[in-house]
N, C-alpha and C. Protein backbone atom coordinates (compact mmCIF):
# COMPACT_ATOMS: atom_id res chain seq x y z
N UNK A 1 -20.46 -11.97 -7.39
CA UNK A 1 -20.62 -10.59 -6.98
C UNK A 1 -20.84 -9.71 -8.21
N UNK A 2 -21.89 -8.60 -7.68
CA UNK A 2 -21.89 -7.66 -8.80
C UNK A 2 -21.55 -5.87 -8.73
N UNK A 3 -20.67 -5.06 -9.73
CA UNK A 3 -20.87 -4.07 -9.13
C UNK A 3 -21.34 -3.50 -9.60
N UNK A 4 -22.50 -2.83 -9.58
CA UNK A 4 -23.52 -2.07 -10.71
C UNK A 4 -23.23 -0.47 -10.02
N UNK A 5 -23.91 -0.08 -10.88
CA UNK A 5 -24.51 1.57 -10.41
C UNK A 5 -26.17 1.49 -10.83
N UNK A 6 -26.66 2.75 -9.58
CA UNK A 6 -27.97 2.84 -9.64
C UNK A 6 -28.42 4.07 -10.12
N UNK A 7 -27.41 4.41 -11.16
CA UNK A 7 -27.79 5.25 -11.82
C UNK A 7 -26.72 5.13 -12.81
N UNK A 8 -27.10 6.04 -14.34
CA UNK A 8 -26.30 6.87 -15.09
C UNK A 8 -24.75 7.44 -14.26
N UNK A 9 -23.71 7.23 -14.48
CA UNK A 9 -22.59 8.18 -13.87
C UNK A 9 -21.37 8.47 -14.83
N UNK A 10 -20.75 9.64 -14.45
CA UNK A 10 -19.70 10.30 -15.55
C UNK A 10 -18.98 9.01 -15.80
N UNK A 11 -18.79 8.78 -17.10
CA UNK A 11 -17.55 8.55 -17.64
C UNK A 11 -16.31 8.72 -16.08
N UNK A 12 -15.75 9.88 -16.45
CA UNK A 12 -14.46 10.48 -16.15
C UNK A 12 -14.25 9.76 -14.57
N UNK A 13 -15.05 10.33 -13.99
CA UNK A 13 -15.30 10.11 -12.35
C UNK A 13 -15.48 8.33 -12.25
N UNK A 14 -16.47 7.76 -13.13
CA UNK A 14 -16.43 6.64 -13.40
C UNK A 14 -15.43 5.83 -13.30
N UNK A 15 -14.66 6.13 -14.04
CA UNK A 15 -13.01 5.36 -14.44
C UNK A 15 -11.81 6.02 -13.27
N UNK A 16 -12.01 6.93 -12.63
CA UNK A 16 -11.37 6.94 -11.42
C UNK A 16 -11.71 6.21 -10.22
N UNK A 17 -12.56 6.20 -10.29
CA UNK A 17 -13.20 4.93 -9.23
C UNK A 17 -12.84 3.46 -9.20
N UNK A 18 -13.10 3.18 -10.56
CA UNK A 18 -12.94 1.77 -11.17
C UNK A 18 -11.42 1.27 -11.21
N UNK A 19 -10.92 2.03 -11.27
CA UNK A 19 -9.26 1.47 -11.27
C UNK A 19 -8.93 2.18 -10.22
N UNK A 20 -8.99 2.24 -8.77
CA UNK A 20 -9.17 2.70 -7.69
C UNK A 20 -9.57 1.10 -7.18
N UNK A 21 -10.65 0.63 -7.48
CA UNK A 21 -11.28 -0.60 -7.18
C UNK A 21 -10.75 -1.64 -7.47
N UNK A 22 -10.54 -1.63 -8.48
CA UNK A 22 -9.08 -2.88 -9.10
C UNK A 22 -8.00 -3.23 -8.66
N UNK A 23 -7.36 -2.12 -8.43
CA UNK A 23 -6.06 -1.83 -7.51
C UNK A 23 -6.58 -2.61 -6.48
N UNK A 24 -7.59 -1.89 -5.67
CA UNK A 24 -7.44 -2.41 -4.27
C UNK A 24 -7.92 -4.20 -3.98
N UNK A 25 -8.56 -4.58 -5.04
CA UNK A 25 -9.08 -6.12 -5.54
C UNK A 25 -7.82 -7.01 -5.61
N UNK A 26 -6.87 -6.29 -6.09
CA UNK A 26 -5.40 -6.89 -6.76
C UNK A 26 -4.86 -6.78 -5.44
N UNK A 27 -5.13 -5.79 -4.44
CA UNK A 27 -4.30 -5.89 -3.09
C UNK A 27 -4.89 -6.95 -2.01
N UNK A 28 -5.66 -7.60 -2.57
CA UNK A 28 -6.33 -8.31 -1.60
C UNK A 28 -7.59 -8.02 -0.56
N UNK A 29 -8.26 -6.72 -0.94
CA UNK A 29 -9.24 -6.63 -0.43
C UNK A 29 -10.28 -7.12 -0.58
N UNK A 30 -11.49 -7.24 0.54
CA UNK A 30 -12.73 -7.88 0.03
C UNK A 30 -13.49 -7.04 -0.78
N UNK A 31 -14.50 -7.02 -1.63
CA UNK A 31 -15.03 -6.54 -2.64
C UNK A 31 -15.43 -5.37 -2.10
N UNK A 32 -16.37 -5.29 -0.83
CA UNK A 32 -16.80 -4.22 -0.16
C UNK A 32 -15.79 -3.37 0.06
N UNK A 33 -15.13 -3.71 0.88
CA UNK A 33 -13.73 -2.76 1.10
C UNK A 33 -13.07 -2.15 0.37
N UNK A 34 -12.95 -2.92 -0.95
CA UNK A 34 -12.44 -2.39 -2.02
C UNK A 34 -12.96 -1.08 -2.68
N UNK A 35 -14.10 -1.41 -2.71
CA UNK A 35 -15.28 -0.01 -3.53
C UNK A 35 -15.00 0.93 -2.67
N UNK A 36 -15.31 0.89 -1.26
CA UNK A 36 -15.40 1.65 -0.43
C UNK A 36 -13.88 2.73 -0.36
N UNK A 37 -12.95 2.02 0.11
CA UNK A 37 -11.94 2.72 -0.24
C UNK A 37 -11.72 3.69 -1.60
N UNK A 38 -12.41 2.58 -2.19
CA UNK A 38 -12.27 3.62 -4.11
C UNK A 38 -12.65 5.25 -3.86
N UNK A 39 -14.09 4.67 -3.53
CA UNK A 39 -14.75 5.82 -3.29
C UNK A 39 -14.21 6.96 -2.34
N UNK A 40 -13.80 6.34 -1.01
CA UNK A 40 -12.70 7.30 -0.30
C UNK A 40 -11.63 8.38 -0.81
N UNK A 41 -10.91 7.64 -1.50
CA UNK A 41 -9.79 7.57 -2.41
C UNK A 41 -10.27 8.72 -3.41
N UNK A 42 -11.15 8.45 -4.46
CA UNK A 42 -11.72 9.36 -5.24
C UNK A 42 -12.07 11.21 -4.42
N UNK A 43 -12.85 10.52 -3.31
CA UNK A 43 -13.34 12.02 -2.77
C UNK A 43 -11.85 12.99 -1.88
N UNK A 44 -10.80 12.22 -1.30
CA UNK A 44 -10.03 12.71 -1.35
C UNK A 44 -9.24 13.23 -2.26
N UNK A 45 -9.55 12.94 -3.69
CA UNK A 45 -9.00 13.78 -4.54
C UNK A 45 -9.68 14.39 -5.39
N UNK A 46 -10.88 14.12 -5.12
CA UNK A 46 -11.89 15.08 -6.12
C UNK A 46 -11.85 16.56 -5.76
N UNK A 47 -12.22 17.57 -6.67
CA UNK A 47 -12.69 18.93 -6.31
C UNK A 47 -13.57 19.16 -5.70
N UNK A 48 -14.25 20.08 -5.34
CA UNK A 48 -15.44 20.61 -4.61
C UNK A 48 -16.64 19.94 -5.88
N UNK A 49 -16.63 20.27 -6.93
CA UNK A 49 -17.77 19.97 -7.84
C UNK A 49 -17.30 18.23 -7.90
N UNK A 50 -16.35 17.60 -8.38
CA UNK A 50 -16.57 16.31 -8.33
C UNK A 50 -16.65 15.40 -7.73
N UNK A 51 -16.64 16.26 -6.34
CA UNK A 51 -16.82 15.39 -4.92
C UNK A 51 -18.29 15.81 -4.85
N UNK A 52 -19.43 15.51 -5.63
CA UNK A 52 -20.77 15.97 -5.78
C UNK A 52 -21.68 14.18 -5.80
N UNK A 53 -22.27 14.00 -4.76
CA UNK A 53 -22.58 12.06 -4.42
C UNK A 53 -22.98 11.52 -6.06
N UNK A 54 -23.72 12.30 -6.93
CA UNK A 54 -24.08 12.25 -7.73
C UNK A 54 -23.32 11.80 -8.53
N UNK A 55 -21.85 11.79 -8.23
CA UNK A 55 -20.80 11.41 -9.57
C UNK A 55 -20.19 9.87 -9.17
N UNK A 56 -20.27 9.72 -7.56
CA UNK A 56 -19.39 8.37 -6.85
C UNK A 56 -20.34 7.55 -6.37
N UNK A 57 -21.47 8.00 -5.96
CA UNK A 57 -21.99 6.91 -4.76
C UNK A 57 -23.12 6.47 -5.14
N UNK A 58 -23.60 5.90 -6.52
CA UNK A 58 -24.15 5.40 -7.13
C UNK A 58 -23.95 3.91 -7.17
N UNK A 59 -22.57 3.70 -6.85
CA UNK A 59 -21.57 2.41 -7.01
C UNK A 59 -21.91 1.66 -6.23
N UNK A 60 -22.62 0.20 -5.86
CA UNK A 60 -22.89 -0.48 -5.28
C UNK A 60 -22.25 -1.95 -5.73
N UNK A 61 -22.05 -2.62 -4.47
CA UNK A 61 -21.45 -3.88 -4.35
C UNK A 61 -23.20 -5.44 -4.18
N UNK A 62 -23.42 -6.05 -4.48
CA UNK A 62 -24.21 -7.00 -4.26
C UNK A 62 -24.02 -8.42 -4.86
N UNK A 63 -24.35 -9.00 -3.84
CA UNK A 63 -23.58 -10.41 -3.43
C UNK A 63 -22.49 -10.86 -2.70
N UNK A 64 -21.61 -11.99 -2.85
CA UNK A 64 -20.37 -12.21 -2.31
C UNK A 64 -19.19 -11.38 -1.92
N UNK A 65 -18.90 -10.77 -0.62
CA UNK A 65 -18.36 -9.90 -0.86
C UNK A 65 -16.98 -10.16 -0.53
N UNK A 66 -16.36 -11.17 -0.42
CA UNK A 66 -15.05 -12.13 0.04
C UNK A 66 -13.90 -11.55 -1.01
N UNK A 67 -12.74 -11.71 -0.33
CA UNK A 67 -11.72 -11.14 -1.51
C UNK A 67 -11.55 -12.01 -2.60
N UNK A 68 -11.19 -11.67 -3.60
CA UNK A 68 -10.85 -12.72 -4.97
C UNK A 68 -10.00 -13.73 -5.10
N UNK A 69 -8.91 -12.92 -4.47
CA UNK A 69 -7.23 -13.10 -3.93
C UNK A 69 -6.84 -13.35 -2.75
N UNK A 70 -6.45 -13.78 -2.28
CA UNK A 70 -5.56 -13.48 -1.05
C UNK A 70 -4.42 -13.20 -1.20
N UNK A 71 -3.70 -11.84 -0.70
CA UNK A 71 -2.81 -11.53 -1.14
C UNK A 71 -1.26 -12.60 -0.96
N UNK A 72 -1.58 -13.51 0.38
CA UNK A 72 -0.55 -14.46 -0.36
C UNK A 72 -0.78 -15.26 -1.26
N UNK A 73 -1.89 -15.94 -1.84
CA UNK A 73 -1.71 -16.47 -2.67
C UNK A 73 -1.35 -15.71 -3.95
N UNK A 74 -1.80 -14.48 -3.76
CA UNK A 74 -1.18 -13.62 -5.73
C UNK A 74 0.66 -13.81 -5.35
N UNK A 75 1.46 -13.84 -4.03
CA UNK A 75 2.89 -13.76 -4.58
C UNK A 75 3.23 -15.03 -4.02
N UNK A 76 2.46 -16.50 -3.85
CA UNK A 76 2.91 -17.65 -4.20
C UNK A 76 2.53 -17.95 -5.56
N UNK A 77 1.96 -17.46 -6.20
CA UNK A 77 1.42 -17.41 -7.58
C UNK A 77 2.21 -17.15 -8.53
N UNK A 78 2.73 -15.69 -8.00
CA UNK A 78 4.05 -15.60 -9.33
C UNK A 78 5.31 -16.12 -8.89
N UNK A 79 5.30 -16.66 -7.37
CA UNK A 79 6.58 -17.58 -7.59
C UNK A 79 6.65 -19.01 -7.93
N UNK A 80 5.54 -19.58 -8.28
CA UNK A 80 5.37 -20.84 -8.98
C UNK A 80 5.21 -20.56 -10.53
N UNK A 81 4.99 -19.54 -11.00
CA UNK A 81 4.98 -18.72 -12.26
C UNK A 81 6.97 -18.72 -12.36
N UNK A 82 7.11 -18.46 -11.55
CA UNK A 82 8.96 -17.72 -11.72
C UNK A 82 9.59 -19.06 -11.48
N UNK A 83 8.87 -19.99 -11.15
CA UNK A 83 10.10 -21.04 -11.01
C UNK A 83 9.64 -22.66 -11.88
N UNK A 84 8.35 -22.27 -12.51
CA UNK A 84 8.07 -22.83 -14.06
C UNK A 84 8.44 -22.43 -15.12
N UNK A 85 8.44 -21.08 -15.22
CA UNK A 85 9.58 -20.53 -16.24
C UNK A 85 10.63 -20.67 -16.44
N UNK A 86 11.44 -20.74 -15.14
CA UNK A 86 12.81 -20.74 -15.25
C UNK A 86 13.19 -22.44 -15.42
N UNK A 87 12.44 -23.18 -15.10
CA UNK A 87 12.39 -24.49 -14.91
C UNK A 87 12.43 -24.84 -16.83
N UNK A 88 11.22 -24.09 -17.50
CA UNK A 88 11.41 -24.56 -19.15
C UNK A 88 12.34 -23.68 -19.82
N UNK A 89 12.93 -22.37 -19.32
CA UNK A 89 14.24 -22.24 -20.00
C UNK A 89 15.24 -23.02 -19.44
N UNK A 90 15.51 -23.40 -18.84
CA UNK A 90 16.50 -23.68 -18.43
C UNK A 90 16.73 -25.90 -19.35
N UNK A 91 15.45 -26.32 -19.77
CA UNK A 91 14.98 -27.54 -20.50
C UNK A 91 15.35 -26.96 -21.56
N UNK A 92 15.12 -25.78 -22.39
CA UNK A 92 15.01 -25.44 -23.66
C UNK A 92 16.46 -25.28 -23.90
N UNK A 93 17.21 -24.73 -23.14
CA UNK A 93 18.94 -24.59 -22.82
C UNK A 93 19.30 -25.97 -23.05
N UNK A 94 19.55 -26.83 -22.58
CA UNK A 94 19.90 -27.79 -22.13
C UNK A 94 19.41 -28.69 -23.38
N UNK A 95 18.05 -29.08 -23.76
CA UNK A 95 17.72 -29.18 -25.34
C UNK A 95 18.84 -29.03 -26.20
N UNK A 96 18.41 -27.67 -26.54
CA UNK A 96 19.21 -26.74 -27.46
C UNK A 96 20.78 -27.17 -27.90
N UNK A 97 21.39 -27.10 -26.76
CA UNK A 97 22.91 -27.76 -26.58
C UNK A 97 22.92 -29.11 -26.54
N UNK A 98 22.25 -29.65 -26.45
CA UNK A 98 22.40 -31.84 -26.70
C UNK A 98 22.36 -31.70 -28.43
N UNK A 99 21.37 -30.42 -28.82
CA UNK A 99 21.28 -30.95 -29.89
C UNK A 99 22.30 -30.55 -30.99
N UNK A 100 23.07 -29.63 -30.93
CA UNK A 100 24.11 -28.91 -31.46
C UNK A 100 25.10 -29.72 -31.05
N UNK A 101 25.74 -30.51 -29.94
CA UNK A 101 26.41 -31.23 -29.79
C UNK A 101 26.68 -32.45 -30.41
């Protein structure tokens, strides 16, 4: 998937969008959905001048538009993360003390 713009667009307005889009990528949305909301998201908080199409809706999605994530797999993810960790401190403990012993 790609997300281009079809045009030049602000900086500022730019980067409110974009981490608007991320967020919602990280929540498990599909790519489309994701932008889309951004863009939502943005114009509900834009002003009268930066709610102007010219600054948001340049943003286009093309190709695959499937989520990245599924949001259960991101929190079986960090609990196989949380229980490999705790799994090599708990080796490094246990190490540690055979060998001081």
């Amino acid at each position: 998937s790609v997300i281009m713009t079809l045009w030049a667009v602000e900086d500022q307005s730019g980067s409110i969008l974009m981490t608007g889009f991320y967020q919602n990528l990280k929540d498990g949305m599909d790519i489309d959905e994701a932008l889309q909301e951004a863009k939502l998201s943005y114009l509900r908080d834009a002003d009268q001048l930066g709610a102007h199409p010219y600054l948001w809706s340049g943003y286009v999605c093309i190709g695959d538009t499937r989520a990245l994530i599924s949001p259960a797999f991101g929190k079986l993810y960090q609990l196989v993360l949380a229980v490999i960790g705790l799994g090599v401190i708990i080796f490094l403990v246990y190490r540690f003390r055979r060998k001081r012993a």
